[in-house]
Protein backbone atom coordinates (compact mmCIF):
# COMPACT_ATOMS: atom_id res chain seq x y z
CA UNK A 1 173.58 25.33 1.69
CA UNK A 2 174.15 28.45 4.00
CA UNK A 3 172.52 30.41 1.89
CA UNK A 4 169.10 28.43 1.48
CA UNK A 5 166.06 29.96 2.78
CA UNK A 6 163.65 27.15 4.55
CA UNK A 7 160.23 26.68 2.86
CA UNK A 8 157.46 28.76 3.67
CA UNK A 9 154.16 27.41 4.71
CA UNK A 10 150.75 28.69 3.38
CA UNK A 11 149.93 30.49 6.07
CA UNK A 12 153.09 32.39 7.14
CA UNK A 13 152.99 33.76 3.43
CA UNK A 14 149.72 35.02 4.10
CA UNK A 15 150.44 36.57 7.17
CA UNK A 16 152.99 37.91 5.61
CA UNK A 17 150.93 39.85 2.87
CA UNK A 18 149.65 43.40 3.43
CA UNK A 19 145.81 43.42 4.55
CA UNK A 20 144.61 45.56 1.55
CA UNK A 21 146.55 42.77 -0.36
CA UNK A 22 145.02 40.36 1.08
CA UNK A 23 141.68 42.30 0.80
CA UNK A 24 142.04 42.82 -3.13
CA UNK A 25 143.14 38.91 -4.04
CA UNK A 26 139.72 37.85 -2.49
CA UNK A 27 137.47 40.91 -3.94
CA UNK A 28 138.90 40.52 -7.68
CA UNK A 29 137.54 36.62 -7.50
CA UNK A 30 134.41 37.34 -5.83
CA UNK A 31 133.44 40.34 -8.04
CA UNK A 32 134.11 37.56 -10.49
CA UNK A 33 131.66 34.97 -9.22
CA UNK A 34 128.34 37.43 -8.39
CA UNK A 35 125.29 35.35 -9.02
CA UNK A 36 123.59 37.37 -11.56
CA UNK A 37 121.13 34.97 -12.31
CA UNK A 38 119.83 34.98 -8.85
CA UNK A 39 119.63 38.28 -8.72
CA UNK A 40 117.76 38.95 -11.77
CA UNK A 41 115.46 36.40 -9.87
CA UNK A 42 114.94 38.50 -7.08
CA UNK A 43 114.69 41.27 -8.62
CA UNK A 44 111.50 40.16 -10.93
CA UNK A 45 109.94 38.95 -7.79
CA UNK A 46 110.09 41.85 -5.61
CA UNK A 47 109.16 44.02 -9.11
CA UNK A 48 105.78 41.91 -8.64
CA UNK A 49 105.44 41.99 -4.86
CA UNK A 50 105.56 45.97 -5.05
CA UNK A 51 103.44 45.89 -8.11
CA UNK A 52 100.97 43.41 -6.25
CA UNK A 53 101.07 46.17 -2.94
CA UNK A 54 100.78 49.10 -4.88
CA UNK A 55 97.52 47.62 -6.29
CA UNK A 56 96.46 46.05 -3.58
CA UNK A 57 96.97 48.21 -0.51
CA UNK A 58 96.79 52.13 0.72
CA UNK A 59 100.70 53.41 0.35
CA UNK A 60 102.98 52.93 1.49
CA UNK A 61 102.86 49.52 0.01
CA UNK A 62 105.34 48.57 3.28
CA UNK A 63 104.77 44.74 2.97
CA UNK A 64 105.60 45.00 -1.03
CA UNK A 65 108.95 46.41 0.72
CA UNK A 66 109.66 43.86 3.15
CA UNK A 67 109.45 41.45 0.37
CA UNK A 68 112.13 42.98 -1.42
CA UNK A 69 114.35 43.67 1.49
CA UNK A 70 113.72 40.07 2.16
CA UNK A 71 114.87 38.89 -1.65
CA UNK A 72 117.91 40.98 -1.41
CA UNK A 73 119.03 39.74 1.91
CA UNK A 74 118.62 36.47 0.73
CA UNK A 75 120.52 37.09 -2.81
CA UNK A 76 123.18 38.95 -0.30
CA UNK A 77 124.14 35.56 1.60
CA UNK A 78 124.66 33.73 -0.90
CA UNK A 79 127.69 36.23 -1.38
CA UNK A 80 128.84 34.67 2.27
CA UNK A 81 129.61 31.13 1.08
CA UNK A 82 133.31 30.31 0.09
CA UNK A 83 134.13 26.87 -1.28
CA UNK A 84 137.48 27.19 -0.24
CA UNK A 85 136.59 27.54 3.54
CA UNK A 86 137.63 24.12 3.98
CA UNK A 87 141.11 24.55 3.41
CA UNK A 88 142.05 28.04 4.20
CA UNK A 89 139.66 28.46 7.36
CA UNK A 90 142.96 27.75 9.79
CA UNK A 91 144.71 29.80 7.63
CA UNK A 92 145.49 33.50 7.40
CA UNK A 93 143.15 35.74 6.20
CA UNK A 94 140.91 34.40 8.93
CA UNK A 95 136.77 33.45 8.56
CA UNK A 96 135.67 37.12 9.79
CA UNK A 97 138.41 38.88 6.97
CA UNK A 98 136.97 36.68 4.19
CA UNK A 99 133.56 36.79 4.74
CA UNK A 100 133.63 40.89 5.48
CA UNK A 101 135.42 41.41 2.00
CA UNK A 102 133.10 38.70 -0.34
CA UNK A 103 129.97 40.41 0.53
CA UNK A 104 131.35 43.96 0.65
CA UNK A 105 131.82 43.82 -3.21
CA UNK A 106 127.53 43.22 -3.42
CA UNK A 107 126.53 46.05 -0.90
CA UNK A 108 126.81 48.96 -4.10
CA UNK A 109 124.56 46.58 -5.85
CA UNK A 110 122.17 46.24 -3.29
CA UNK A 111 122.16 49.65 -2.00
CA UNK A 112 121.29 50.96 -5.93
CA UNK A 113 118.26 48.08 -6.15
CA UNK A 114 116.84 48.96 -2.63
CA UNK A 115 117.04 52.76 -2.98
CA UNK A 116 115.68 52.14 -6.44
CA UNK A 117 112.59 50.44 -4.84
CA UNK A 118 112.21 53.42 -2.27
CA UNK A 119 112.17 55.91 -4.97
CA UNK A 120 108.98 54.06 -6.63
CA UNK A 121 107.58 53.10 -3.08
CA UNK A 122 107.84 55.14 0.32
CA UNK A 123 108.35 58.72 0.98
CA UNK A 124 109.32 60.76 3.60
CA UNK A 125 109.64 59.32 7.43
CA UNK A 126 108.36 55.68 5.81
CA UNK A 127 111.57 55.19 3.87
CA UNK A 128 113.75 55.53 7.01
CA UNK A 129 111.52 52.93 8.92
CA UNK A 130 111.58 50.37 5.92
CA UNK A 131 115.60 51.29 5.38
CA UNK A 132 115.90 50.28 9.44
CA UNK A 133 113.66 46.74 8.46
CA UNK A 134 115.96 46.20 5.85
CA UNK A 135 119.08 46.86 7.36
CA UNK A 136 117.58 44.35 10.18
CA UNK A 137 116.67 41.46 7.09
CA UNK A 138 120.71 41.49 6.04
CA UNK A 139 122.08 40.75 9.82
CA UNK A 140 119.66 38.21 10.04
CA UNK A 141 120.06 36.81 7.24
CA UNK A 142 124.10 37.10 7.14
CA UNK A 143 124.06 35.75 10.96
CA UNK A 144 122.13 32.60 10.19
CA UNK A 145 124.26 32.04 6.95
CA UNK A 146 127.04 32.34 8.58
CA UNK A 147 126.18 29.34 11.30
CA UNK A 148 124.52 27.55 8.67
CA UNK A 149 128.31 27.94 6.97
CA UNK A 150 129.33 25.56 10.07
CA UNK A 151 126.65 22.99 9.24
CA UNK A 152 125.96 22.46 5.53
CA UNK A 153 128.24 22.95 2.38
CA UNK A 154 128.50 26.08 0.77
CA UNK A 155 125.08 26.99 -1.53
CA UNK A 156 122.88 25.63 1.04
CA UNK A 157 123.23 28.64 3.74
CA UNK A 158 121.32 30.70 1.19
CA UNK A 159 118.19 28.49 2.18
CA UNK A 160 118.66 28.72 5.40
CA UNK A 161 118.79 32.60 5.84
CA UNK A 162 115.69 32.26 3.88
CA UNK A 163 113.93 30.00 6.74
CA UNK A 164 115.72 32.42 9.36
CA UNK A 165 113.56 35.40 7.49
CA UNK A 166 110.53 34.20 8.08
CA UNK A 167 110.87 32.30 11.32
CA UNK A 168 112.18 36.11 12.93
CA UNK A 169 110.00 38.47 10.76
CA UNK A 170 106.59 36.48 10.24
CA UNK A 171 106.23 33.21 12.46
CA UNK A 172 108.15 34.43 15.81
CA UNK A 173 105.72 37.65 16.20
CA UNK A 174 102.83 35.88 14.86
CA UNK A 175 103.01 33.34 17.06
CA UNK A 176 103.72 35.38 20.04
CA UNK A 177 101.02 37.95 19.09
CA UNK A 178 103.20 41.13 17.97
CA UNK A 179 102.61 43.99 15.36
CA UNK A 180 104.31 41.98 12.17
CA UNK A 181 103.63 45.15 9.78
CA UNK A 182 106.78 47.25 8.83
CA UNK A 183 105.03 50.51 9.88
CA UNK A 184 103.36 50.15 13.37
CA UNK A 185 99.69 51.82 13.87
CA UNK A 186 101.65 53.61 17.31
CA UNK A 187 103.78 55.84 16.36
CA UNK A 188 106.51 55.00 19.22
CA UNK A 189 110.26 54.97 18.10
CA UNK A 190 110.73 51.83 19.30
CA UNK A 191 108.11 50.46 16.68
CA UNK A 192 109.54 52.28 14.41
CA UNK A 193 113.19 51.94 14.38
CA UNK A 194 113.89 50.69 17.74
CA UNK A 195 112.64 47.05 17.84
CA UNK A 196 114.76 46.69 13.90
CA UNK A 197 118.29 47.98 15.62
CA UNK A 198 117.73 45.48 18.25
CA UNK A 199 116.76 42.59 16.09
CA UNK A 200 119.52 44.02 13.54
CA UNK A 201 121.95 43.62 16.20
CA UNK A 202 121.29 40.40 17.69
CA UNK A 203 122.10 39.14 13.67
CA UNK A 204 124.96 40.84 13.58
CA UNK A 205 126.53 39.69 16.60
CA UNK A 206 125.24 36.34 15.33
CA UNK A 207 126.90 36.54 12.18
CA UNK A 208 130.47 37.93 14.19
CA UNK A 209 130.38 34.90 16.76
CA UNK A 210 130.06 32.54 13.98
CA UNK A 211 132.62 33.53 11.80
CA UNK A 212 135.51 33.73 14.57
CA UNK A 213 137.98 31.30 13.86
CA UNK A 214 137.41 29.12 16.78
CA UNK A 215 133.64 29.51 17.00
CA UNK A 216 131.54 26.58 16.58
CA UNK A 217 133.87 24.06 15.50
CA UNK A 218 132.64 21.29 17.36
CA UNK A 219 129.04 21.93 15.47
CA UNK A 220 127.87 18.88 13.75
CA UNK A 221 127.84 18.62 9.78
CA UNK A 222 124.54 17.91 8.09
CA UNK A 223 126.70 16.48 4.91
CA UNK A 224 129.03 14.55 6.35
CA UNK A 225 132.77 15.20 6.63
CA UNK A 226 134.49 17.76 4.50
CA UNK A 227 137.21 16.49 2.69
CA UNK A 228 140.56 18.50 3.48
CA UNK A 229 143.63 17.95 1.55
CA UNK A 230 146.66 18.28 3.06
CA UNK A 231 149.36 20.91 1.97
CA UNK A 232 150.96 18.30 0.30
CA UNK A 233 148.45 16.67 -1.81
CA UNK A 234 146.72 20.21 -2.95
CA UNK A 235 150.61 21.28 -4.33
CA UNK A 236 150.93 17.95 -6.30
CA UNK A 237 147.80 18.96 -8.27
């Protein structure tokens, strides 16, 4: 009839949505589906790595602090991974939306925890140098979960940040014979905030490239090929 209004696809119904819409049906799920568990994990362990450094070392106790920063930007990633990617990733909201809005609902969280572990840790011009390392720990860790994202199935990225950590923090310098303490023993700016913007950087732009919708689609997958239902089969469900 005249007055029949052709079908709407998927994605021209999300286009059509507002963005703060579209922002608030993917934050209500994902506030949801936080990992607690994890978290509690990573919290215990970084309570006994700054326990351990308080012990153990002069203050500040800065490698007690890298550990944490390290836990939490590991416990943040695995924030990144949507097991719906599959299907919506051609689809409107795009990669970049999605994966800004799933983690933003876990930066209060870790904010609290890592200011929490300043309080008890590093004072003064220490807890801006550590707070610049840490910053630099999430965009590394968010970059390489976000390629791994193009590679493995969601869960698995998680690890991989993990190996990113300590290949950029610990093996990389070591190997090549750099300062691999959070607080240098020169007191340069570079040293101390300098060299963590740059490296902080190069993770995020890592984590941007990756999560473009027409980045790295040709990558290959480590597990195989995703099953993707048509639009068809997933409304006969």
């Amino acid at each position: 009839m005249g007055g029949d209004r052709p079908l709407t696809s998927e994605s021209q119904l999300a286009a059509e949505r507002p963005l703060a819409r579209q922002a608030l049906l993917l934050a209500v799920p994902s506030l949801r589906t936080i990992p607690w568990v994890p978290l509690l994990v990573a919290v215990v362990l970084g309570s006994s790595a700054l326990a351990a450094a308080r012990t153990s070392e002069p203050p500040p106790p800065d490698a007690g602090l890298a550990i944490v920063g390290a836990l939490l930007a590991v416990w943040f990633t695995s924030l990144l991974g949507d097991r719906t990617a599959a299907v919506a990733d051609g689809t409107p909201p795009h990669v970049l939306f999605r994966r800004a809005i799933r983690p933003a609902v876990g930066v209060p969280i870790v904010v609290l925890l890592w200011i929490g572990a300043l309080a008890g840790a590093a004072e003064g011009p220490y807890a801006v140098t550590l707070s610049f390392l840490f910053g630099a720990e999430v965009c590394v860790a968010l970059g390489i979960a976000a390629v791994a994202l193009h590679v493995v199935d969601p869960g698995r990225e998680v690890l991989w940040a993990a190996g990113g950590l300590l290949m950029v923090f610990v093996a990389l310098p070591f190997g090549l014979g750099l300062d691999v303490t959070p607080i240098p023993s020169a007191d340069t700016w570079w040293l101390r905030e300098g060299r963590w913007l740059a490296i902080g950087a190069g993770g995020a732009m890592m984590f941007t490239l990756a999560s473009l919708d027409p980045a790295a689609r040709h990558l290959p997958r480590l597990a195989g090929r995703r099953y993707v239902p048509t639009l068809a089969a997933r409304l006969t469900r």
